[in-house]
Protein backbone atom coordinates (compact mmCIF):
# COMPACT_ATOMS: atom_id res chain seq x y z
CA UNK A 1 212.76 -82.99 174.58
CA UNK A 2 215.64 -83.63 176.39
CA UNK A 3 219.20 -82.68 174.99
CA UNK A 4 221.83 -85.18 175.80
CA UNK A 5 225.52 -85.68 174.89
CA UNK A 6 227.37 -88.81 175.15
CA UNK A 7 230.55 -89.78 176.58
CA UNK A 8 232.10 -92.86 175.63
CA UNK A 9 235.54 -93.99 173.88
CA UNK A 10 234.17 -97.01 172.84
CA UNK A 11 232.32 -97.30 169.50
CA UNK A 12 230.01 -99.61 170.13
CA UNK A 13 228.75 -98.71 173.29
CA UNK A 14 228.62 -95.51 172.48
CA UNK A 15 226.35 -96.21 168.86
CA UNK A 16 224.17 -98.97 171.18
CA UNK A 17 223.34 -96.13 173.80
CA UNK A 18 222.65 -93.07 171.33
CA UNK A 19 220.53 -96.01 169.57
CA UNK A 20 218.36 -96.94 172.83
CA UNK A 21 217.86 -93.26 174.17
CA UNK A 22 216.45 -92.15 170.34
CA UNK A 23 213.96 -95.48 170.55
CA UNK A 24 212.44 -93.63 173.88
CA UNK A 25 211.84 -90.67 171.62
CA UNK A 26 212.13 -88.62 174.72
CA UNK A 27 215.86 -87.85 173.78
CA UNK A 28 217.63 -85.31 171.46
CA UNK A 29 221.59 -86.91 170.95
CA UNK A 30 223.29 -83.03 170.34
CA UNK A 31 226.71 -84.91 170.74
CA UNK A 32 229.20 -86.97 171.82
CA UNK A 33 233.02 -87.31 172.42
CA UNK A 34 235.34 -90.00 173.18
CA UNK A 35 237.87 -87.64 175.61
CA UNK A 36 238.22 -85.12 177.80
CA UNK A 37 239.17 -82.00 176.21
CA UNK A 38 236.46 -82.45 173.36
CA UNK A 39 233.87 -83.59 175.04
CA UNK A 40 234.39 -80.24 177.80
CA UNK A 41 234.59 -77.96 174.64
CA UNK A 42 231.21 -79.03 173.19
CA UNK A 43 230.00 -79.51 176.06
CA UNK A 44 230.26 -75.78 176.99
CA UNK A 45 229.15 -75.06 173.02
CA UNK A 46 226.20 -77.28 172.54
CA UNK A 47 224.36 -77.01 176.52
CA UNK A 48 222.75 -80.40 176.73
CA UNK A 49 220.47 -80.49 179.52
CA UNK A 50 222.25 -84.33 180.50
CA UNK A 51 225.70 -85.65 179.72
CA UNK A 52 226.11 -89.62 180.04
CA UNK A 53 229.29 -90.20 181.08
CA UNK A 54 231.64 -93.40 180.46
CA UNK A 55 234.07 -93.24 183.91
CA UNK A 56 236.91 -95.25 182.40
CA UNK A 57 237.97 -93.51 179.30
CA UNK A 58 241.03 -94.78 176.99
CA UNK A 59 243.42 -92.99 179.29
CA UNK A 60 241.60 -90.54 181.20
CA UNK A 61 238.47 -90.57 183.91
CA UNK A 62 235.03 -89.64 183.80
CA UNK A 63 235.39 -88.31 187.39
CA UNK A 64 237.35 -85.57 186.29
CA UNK A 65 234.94 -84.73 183.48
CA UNK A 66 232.27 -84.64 186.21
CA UNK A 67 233.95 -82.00 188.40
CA UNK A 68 234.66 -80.29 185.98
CA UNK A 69 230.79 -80.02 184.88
CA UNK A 70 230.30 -79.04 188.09
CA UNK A 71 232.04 -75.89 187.97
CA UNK A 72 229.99 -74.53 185.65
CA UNK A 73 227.45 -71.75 186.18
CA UNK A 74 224.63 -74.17 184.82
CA UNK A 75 226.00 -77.73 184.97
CA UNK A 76 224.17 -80.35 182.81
CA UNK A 77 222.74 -83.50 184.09
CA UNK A 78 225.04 -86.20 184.98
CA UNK A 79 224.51 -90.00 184.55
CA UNK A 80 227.58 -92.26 184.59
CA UNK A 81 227.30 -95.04 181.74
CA UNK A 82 229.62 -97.64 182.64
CA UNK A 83 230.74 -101.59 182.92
CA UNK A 84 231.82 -100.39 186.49
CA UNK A 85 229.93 -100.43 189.92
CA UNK A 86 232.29 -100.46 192.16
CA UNK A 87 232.32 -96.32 191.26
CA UNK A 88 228.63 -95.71 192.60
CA UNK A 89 229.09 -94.05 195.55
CA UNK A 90 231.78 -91.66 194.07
CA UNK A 91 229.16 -90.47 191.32
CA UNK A 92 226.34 -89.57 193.63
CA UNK A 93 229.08 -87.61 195.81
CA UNK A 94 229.19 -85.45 192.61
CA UNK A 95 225.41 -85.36 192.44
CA UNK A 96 225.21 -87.62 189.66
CA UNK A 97 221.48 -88.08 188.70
CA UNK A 98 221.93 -91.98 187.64
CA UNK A 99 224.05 -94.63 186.82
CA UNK A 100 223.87 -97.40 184.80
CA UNK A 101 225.85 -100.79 183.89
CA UNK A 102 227.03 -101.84 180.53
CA UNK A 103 225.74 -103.66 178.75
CA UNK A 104 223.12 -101.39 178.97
CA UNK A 105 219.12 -102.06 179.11
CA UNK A 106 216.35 -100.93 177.37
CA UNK A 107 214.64 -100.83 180.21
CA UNK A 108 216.80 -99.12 182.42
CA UNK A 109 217.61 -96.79 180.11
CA UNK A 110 214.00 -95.84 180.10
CA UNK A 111 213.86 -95.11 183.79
CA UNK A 112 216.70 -92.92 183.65
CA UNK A 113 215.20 -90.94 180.95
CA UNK A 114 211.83 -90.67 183.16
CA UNK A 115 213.93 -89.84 186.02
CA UNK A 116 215.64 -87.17 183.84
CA UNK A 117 212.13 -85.43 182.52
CA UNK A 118 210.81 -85.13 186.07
CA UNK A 119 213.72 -83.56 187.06
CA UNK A 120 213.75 -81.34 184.40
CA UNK A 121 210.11 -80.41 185.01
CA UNK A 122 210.47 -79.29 188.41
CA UNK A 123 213.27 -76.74 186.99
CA UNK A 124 210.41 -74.99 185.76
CA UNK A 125 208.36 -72.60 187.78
CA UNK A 126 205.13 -74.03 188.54
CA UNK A 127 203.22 -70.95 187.00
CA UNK A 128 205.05 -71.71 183.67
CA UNK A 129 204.87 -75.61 183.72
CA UNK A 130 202.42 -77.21 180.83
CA UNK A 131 198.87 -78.89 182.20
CA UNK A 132 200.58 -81.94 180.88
CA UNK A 133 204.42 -81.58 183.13
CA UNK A 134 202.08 -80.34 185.90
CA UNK A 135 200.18 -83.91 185.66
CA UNK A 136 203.11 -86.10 185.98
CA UNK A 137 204.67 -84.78 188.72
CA UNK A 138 204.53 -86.11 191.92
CA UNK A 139 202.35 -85.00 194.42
CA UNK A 140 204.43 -82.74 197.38
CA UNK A 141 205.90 -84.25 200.03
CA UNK A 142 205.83 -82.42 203.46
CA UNK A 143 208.33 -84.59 205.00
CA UNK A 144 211.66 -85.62 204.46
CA UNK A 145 213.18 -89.06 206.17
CA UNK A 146 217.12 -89.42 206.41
CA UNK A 147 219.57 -91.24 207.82
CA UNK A 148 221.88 -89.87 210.32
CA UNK A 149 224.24 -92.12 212.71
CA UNK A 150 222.24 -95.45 211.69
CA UNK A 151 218.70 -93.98 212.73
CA UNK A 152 215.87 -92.64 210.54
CA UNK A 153 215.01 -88.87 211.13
CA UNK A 154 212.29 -87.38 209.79
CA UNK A 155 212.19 -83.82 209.43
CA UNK A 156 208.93 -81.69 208.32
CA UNK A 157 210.08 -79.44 205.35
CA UNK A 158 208.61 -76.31 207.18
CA UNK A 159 211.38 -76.63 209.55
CA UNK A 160 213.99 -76.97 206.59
CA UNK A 161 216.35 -73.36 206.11
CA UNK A 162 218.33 -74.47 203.59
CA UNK A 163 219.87 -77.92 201.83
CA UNK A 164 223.49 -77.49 200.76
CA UNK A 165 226.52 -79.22 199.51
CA UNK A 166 229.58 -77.86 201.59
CA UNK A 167 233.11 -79.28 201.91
CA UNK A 168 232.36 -82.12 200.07
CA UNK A 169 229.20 -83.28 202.46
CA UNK A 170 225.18 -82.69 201.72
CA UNK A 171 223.84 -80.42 204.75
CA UNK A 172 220.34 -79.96 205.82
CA UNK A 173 220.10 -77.04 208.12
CA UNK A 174 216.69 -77.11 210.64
CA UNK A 175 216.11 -74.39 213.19
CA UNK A 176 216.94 -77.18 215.30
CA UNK A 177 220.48 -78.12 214.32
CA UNK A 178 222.91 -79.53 211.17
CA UNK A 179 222.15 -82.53 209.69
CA UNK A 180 224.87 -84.41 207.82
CA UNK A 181 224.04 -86.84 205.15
CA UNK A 182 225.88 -88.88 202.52
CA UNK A 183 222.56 -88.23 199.94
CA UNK A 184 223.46 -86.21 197.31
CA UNK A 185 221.78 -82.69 196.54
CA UNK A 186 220.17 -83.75 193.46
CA UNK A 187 218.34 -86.99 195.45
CA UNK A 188 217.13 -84.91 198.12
CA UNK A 189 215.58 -82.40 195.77
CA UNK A 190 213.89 -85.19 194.15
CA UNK A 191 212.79 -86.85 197.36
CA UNK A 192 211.42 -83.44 198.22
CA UNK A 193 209.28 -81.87 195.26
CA UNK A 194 208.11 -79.17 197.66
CA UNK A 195 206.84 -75.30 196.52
CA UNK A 196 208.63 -73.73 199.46
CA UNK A 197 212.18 -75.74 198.88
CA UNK A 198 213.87 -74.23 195.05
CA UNK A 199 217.18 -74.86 193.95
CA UNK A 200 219.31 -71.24 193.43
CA UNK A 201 222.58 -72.46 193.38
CA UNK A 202 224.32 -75.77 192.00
CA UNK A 203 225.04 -76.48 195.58
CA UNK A 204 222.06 -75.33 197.53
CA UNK A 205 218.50 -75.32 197.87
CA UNK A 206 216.54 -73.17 200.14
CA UNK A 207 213.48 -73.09 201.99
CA UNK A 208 211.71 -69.87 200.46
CA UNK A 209 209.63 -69.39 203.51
CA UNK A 210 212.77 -68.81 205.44
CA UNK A 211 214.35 -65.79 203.11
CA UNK A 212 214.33 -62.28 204.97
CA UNK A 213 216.87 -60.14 202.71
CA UNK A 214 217.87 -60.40 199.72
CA UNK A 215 220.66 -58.64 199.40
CA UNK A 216 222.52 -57.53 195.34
CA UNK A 217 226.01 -59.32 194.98
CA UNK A 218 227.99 -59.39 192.01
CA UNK A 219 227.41 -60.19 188.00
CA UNK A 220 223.50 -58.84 188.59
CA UNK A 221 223.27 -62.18 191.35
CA UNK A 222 222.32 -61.85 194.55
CA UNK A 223 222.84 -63.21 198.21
CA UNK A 224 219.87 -64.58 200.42
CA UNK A 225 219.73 -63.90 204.13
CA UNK A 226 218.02 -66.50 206.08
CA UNK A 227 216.10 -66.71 209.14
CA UNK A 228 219.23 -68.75 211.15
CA UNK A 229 221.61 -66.22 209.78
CA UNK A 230 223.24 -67.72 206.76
CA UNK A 231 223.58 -66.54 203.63
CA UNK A 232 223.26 -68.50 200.85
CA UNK A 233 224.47 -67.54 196.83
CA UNK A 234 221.79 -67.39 194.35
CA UNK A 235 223.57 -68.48 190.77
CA UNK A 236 222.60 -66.45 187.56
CA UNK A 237 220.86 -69.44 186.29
CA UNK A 238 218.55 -69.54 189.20
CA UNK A 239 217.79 -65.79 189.45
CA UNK A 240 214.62 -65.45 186.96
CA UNK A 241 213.27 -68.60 188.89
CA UNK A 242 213.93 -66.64 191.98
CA UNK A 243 212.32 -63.37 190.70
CA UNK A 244 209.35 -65.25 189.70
CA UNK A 245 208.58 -66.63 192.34
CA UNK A 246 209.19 -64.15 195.50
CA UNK A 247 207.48 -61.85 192.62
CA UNK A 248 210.73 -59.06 192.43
């Protein structure tokens, strides 16, 4: 079940959303805040696996909440929960998984909460996924179409290094050349649901085919060398999915 913290500084909103994400009985509320400072410090104490966020708060913004999720060694789930659109493209810069409009939808909410279990899913590694998380995931995809300078490219994942989110743009790295794209991290990996392509960092995701050294860093983490030469952080979060996998 998914564990989710909310949020919001107003009342009402916030008891109408906690109310439609417990009818899905998908959804564990561990939480919820109306600023800043609390919300960060339970945050960091309870570990929900999403966090919907209100951006306009009584005097303070969302956005900065987000950011600051994102520093952390295992960031939760975002989805931004607000009577605002005009903010959409900012919260999928920060990788935001969803975003949705007060008032808010029954419907809609249910969608996010699908989108949030498949996501969650393909955290796990397929050998340890249940028969029944195995069967609702989507079947692979073995190519990935994106749009650079107005035209459609479509890239085979075999030719994929590595997918990563540096100075505040998404990169997809070919043996061909550097791809630039204004898709978040978190949409590609969806898009993808590949064996060969794992997240092992907050801001990258790598093509496991194209590892050749793996190489101890700090904090018992480790640095992966890749076939074009870069090297790539592997998170402590990620490392038991990593070991698991490349068998280690």
């Amino acid at each position: 079940m998914l564990k989710a913290f909310i949020v919001e500084d107003e009342p009402l909103a916030r008891d109408e959303l906690i109310y439609l994400l417990r009818r899905t009985k998908r959804v564990e509320v561990v939480g919820e805040a109306e600023a800043k400072d609390e919300a960060l410090v339970h945050i960091g104490a309870v570990r929900p696996h999403v966090v919907f966020l209100d951006i306009q708060l009584a005097e303070e913004s969302g956005l900065e909440i987000a950011q600051r999720l994102m520093e952390l060694d295992a960031p939760p789930a975002i989805v931004f929960a607000t009577a605002y659109d005009e903010y959409a493209l900012k919260a999928f810069e920060l990788n935001a998984v969803d975003y949705i409009l007060k008032p808010f939808d029954e419907v809609r909410v249910h969608q996010t909460v699908e989108r949030l279990n498949k996501q969650l899913v393909m955290r796990v590694p397929p050998n340890l996924r249940s028969p029944a998380s195995r069967s609702s995931v989507p079947e692979r995809q073995d190519r990935l179409a994106i749009t650079v300078d107005e035209r459609i490219v479509v890239l085979h994942v075999d030719h994929i290094i590595y997918i990563g989110f540096e100075e505040g743009k998404t990169v997809i790295v070919t043996k061909e050349r550097h791809y630039k794209v204004s898709e978040p991290l978190t949409m590609l990996e969806r898009k993808l649901l590949h064996p060969s392509i794992i997240r092992v960092h907050r801001a990258y995701l790598v093509n496991v085919d194209r590892i050749i050294e793996i190489e101890p860093w700090f904090h018992s983490t480790c640095q992966l060398k890749l076939q074009d030469g870069s090297q790539v952080p592997v998170s402590r979060t990620y490392m038991k999915d990593l070991k698991q996998i490349l068998g280690f």
